[in-house]
C-alpha atoms as a PDB file:
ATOM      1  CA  UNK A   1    -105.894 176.555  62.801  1.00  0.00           C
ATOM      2  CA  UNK A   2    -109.685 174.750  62.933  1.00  0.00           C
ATOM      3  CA  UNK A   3    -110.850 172.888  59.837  1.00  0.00           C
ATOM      4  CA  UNK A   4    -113.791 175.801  59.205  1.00  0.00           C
ATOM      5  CA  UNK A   5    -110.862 178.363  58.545  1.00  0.00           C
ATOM      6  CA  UNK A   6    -109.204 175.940  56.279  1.00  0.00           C
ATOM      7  CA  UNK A   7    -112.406 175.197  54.837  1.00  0.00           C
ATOM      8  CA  UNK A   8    -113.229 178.690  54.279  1.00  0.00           C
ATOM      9  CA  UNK A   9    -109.688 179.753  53.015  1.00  0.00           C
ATOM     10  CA  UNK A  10    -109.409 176.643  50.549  1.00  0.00           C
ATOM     11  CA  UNK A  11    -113.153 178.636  48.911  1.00  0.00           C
ATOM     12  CA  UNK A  12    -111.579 181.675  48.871  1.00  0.00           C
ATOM     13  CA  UNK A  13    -108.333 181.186  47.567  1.00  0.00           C
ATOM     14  CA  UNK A  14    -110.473 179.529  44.606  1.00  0.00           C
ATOM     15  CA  UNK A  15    -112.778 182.070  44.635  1.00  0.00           C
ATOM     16  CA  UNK A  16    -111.887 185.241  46.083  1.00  0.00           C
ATOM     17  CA  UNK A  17    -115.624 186.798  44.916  1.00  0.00           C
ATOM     18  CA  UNK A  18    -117.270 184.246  46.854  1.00  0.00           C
ATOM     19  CA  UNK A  19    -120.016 185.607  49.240  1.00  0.00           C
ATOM     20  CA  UNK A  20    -120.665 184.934  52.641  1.00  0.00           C
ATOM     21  CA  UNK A  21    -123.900 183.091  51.881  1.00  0.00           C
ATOM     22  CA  UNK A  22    -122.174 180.418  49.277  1.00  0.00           C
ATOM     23  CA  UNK A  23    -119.476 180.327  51.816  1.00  0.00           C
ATOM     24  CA  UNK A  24    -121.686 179.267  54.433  1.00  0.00           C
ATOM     25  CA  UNK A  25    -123.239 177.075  52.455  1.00  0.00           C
ATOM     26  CA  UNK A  26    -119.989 175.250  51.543  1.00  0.00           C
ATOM     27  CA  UNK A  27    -119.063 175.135  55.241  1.00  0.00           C
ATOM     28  CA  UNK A  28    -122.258 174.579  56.836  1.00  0.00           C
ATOM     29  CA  UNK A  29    -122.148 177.692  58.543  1.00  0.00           C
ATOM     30  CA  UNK A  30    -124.823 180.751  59.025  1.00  0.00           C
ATOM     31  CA  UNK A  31    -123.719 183.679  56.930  1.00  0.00           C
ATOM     32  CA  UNK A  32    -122.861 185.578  59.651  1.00  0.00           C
ATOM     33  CA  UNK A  33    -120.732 183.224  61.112  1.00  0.00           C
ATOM     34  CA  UNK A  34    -118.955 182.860  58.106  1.00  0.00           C
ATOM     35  CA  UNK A  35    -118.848 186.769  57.865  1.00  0.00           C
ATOM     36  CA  UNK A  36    -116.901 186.817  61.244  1.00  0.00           C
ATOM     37  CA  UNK A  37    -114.486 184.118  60.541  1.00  0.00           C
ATOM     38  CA  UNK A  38    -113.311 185.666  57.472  1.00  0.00           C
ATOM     39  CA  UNK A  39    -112.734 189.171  59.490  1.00  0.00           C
ATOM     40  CA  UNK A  40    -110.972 187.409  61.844  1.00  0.00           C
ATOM     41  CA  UNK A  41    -109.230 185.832  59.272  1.00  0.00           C
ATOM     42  CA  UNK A  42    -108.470 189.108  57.988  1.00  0.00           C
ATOM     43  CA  UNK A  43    -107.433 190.489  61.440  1.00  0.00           C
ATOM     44  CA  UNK A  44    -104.920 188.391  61.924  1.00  0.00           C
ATOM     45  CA  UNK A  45    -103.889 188.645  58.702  1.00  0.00           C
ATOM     46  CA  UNK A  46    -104.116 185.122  57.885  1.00  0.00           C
ATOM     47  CA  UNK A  47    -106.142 186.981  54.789  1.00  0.00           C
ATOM     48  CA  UNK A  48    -104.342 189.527  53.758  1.00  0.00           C
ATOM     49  CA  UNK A  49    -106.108 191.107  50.884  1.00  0.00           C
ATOM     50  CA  UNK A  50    -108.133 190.581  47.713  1.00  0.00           C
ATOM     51  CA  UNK A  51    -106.524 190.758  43.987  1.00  0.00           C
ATOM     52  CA  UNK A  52    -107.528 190.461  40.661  1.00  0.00           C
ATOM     53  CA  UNK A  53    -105.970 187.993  38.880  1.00  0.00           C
ATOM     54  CA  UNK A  54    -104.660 189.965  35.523  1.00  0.00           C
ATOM     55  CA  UNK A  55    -103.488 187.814  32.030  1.00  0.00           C
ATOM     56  CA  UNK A  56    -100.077 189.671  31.493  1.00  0.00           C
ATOM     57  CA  UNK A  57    -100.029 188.625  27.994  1.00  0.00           C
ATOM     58  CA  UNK A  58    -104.086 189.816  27.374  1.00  0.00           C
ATOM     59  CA  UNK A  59    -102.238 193.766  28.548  1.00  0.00           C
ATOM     60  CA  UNK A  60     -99.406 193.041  26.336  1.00  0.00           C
ATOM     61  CA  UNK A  61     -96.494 191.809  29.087  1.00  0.00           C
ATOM     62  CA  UNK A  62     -95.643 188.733  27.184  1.00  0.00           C
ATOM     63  CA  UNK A  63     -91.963 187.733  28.009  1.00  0.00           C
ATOM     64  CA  UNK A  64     -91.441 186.827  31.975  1.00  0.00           C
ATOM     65  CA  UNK A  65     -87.812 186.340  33.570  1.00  0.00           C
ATOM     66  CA  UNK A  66     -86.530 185.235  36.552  1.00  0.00           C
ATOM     67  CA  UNK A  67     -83.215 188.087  36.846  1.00  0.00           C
ATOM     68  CA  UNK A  68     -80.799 186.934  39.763  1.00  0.00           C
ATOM     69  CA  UNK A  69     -78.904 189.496  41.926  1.00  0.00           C
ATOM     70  CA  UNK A  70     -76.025 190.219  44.056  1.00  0.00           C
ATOM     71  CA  UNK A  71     -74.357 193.354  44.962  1.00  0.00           C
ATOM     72  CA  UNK A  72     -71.423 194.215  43.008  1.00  0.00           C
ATOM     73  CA  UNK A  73     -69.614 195.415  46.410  1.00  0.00           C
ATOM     74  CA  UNK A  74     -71.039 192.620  48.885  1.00  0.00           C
ATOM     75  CA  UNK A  75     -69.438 195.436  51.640  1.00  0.00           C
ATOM     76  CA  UNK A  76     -72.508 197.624  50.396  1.00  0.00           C
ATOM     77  CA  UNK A  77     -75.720 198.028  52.748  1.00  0.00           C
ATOM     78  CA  UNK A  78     -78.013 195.615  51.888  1.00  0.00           C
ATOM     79  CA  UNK A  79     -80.985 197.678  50.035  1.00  0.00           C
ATOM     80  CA  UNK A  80     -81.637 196.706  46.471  1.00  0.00           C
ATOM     81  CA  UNK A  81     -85.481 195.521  47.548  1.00  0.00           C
ATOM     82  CA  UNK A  82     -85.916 199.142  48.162  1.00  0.00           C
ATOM     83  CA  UNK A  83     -84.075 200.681  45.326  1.00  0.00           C
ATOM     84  CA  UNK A  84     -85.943 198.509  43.238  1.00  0.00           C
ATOM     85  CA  UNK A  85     -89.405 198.679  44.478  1.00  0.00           C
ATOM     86  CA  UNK A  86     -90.011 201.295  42.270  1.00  0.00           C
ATOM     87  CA  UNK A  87     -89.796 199.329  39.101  1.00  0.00           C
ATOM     88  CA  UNK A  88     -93.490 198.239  38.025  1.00  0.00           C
ATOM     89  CA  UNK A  89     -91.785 195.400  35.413  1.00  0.00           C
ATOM     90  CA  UNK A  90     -90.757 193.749  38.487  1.00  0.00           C
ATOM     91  CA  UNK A  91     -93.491 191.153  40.187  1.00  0.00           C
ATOM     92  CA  UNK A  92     -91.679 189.896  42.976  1.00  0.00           C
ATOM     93  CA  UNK A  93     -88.798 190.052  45.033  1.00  0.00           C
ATOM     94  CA  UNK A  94     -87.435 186.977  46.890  1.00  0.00           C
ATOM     95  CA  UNK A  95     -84.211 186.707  49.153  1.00  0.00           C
ATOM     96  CA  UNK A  96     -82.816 183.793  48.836  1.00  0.00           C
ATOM     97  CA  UNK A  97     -79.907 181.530  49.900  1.00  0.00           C
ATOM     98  CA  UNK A  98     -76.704 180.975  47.589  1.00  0.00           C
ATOM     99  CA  UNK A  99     -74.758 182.602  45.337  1.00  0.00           C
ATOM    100  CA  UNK A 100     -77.001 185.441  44.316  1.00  0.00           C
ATOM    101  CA  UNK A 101     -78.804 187.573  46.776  1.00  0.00           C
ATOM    102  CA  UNK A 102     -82.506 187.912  45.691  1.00  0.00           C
ATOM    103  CA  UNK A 103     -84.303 187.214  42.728  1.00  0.00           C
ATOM    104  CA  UNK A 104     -87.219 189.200  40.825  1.00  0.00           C
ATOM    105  CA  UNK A 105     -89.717 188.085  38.910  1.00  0.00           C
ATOM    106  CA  UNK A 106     -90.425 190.121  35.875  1.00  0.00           C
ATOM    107  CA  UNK A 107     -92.854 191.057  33.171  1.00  0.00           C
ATOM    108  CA  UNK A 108     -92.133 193.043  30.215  1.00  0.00           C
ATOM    109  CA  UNK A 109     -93.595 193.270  26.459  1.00  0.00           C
ATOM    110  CA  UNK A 110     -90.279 192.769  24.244  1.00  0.00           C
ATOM    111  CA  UNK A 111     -86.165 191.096  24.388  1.00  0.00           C
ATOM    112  CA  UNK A 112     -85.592 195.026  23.967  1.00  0.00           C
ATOM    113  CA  UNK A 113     -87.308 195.947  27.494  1.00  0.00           C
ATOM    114  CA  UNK A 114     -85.594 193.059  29.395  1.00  0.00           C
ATOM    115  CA  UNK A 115     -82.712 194.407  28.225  1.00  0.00           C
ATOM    116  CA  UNK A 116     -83.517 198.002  29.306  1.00  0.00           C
ATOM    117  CA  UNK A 117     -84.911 196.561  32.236  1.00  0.00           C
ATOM    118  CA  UNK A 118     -81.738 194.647  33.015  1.00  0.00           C
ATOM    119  CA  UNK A 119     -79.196 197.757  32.613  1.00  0.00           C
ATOM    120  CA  UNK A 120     -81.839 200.082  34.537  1.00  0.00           C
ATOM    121  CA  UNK A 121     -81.300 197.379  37.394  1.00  0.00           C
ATOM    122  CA  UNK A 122     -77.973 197.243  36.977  1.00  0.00           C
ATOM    123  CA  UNK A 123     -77.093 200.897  37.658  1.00  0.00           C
ATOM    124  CA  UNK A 124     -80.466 201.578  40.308  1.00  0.00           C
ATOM    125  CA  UNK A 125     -79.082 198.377  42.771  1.00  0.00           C
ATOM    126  CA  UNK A 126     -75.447 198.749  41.862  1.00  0.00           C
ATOM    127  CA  UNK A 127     -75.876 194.964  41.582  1.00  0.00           C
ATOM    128  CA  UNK A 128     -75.078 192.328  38.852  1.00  0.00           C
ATOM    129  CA  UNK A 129     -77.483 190.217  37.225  1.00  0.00           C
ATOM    130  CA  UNK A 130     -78.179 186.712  35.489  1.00  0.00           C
ATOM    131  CA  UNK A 131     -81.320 186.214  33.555  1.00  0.00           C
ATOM    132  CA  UNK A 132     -83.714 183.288  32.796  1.00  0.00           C
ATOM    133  CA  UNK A 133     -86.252 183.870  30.224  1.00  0.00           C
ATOM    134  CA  UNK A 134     -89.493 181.908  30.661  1.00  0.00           C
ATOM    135  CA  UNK A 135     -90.978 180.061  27.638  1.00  0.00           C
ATOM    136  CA  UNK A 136     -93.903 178.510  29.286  1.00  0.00           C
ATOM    137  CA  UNK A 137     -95.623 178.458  32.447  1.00  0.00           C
ATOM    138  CA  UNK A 138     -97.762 175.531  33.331  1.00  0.00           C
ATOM    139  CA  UNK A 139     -99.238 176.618  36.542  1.00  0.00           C
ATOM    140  CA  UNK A 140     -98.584 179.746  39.146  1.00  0.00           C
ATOM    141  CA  UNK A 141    -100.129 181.402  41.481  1.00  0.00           C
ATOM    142  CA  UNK A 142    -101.202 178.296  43.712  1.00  0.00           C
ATOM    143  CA  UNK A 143    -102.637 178.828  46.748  1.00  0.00           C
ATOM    144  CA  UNK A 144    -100.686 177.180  49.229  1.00  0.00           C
ATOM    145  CA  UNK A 145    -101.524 173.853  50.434  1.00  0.00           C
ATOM    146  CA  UNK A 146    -103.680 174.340  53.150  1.00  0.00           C
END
């Protein structure tokens, strides 16, 4: 990838609102070459969409958990991303290597909706479940090191 896309995805990914005439700026670039890069960019998916950046505490989602999963029958198909998808207290979904099979991200207000959470997992996935509750969080949502 050239140095301008880096350039230009390093300013976005710190500033999403950013507009094609600071970005040009930044770069050097006319605004309308900067306006085709970042379609291109786009295109190709390289950028692959725009997002506010929400303070789950500020709308009242103030207990995070990482919940680890693995099918109670490992014969089963392997589907719990899709019987899950459904759930909005769940942020992410990550397959990973080891012991369990994927693990979720989640947001919730209380203890009391983890723990409704955790059973409505439970019976959706037909999986089992081991939780770690979040007390602080530092940093997240880097953008990747580009």
């Amino acid at each position: 990838m050239e140095e301008l896309d880096q350039s230009i995805l390093r300013l976005l990914a710190a500033d999403g609102r950013m507009s094609y005439t600071d970005l040009g700026k930044a770069t050097g670039l006319s605004t309308s070459a900067v306006h085709q890069r970042v379609r291109r960019l786009e295109q190709r998916n390289v950028i692959r969409g725009y997002s506010a950046v929400i303070d789950a505490e500020a709308v009242g989602l103030s207990l995070t958990a990482f919940v680890s999963i693995k099918p109670i029958d490992p014969a089963a198909p392997d589907d719990a991303p899709a019987r899950l998808a459904g759930l909005a207290a769940i942020e992410a979904c990550h397959s990973v290597a080891g012991d369990e099979a994927y693990i979720l991200k989640v947001r919730v207000p209380t203890p009391a909706a983890l723990e409704s959470l955790l059973a409505e997992i439970r019976t959706t996935a037909a999986v089992s479940t081991k939780t770690v509750v979040v007390l602080s969080t530092p940093y997240e949502g880097r953008s990747p090191g580009i």
